[in-house]
Protein backbone atom coordinates (compact mmCIF):
# COMPACT_ATOMS: atom_id res chain seq x y z
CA UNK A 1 14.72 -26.43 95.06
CA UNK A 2 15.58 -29.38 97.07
CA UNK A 3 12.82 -32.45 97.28
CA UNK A 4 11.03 -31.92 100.42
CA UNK A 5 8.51 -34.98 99.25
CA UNK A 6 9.75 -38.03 100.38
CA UNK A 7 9.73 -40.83 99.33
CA UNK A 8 9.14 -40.23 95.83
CA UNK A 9 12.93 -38.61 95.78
CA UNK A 10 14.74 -39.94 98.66
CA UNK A 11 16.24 -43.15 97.96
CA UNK A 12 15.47 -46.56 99.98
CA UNK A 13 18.73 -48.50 99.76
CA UNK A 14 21.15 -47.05 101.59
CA UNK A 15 24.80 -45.44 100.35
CA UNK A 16 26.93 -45.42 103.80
CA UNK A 17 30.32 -46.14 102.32
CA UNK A 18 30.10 -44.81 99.43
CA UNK A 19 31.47 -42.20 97.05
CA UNK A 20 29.85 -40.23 94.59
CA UNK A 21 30.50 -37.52 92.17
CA UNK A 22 27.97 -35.25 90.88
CA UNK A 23 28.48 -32.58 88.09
CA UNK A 24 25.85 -29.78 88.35
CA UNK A 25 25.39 -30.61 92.03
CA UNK A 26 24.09 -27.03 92.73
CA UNK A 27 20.90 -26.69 90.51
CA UNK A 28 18.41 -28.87 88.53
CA UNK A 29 18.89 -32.47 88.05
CA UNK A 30 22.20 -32.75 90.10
CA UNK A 31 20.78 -31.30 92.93
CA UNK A 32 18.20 -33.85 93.18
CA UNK A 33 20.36 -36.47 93.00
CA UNK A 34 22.78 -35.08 95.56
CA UNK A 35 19.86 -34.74 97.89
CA UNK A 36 18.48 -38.49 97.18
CA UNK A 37 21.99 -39.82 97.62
CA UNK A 38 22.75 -37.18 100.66
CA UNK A 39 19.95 -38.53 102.19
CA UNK A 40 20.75 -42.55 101.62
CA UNK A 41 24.48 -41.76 103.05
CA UNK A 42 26.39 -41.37 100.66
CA UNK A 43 29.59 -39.13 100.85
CA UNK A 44 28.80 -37.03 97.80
CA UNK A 45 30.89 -34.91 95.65
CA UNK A 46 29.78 -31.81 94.35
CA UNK A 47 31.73 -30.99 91.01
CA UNK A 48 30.43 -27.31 90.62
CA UNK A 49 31.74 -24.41 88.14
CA UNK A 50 30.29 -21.57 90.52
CA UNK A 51 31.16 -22.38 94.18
CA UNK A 52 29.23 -19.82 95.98
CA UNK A 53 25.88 -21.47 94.50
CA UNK A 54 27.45 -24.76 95.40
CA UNK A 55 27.22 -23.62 99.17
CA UNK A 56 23.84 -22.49 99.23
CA UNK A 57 23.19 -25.59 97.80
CA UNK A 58 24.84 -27.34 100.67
CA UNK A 59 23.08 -25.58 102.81
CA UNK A 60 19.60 -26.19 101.14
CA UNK A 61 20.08 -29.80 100.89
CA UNK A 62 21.44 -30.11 104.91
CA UNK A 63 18.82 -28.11 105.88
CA UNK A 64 16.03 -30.18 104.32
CA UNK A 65 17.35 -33.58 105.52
CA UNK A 66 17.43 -31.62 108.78
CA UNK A 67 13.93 -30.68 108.53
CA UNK A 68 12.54 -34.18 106.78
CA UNK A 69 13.88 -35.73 110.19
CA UNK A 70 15.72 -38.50 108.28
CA UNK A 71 18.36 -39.95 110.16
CA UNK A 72 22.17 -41.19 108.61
CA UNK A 73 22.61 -38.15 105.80
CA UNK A 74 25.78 -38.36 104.20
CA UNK A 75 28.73 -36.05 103.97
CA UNK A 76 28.82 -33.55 100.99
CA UNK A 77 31.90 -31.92 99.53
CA UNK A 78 32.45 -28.88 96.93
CA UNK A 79 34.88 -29.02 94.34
CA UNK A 80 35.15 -26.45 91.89
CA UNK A 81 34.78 -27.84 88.15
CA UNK A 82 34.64 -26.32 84.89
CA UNK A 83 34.37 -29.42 82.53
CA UNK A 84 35.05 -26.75 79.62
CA UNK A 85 38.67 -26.05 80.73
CA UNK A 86 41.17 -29.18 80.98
CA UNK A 87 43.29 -28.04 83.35
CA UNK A 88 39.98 -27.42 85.60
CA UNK A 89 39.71 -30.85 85.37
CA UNK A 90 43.60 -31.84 86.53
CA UNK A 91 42.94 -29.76 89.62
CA UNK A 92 39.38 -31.52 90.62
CA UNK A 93 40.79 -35.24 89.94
CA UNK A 94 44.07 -34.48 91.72
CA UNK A 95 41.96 -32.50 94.64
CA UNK A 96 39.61 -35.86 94.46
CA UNK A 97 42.88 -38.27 94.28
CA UNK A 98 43.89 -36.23 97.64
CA UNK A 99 40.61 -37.06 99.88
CA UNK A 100 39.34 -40.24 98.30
CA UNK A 101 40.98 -43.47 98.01
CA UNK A 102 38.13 -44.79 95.76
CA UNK A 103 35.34 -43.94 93.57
């Protein structure tokens, strides 16, 4: 489910400029928070085990800052991460290290 109720889980300052990671960014928790910080600007990236849930995340989140009418969403991004398995992790910070200059 993505918050459709502004603006009790969009955010008010805005995040143009900035970088984000979020683990879990397809379900629960982390995809509320990639919405609220999709919505403030925010180039957000979405550190997900399962990737084809990550893009019907991405979907559900563009779709309802589409539909909310907000102007300015951010820019989200899928990595795949499995925080269980180490060399998971090697891959998503050198995949990171290879689009983003800063955190």
């Amino acid at each position: 489910m993505v918050c459709t109720q502004p603006p009790h889980c969009w955010m008010s300052a805005r995040m143009d400029g900035k970088v984000v990671i979020v683990t879990g960014a397809n379900s629960g928790m982390g995809k509320q928070t990639t919405s609220a910080l999709y919505g403030a600007g925010a180039t957000v990236v979405m550190a997900c085990r399962r990737l084809d849930r990550a893009q019907k995340a991405v979907e559900d989140i563009q779709t309802a800052c589409l539909n909310l009418g907000l102007s300015g969403c951010g820019t989200l991004q899928v990595l795949p991460l499995d925080l269980s398995d180490m060399g998971s992790v090697r891959s998503f910070v050198d995949a990171f290290l290879g689009s983003f200059s800063s955190l």
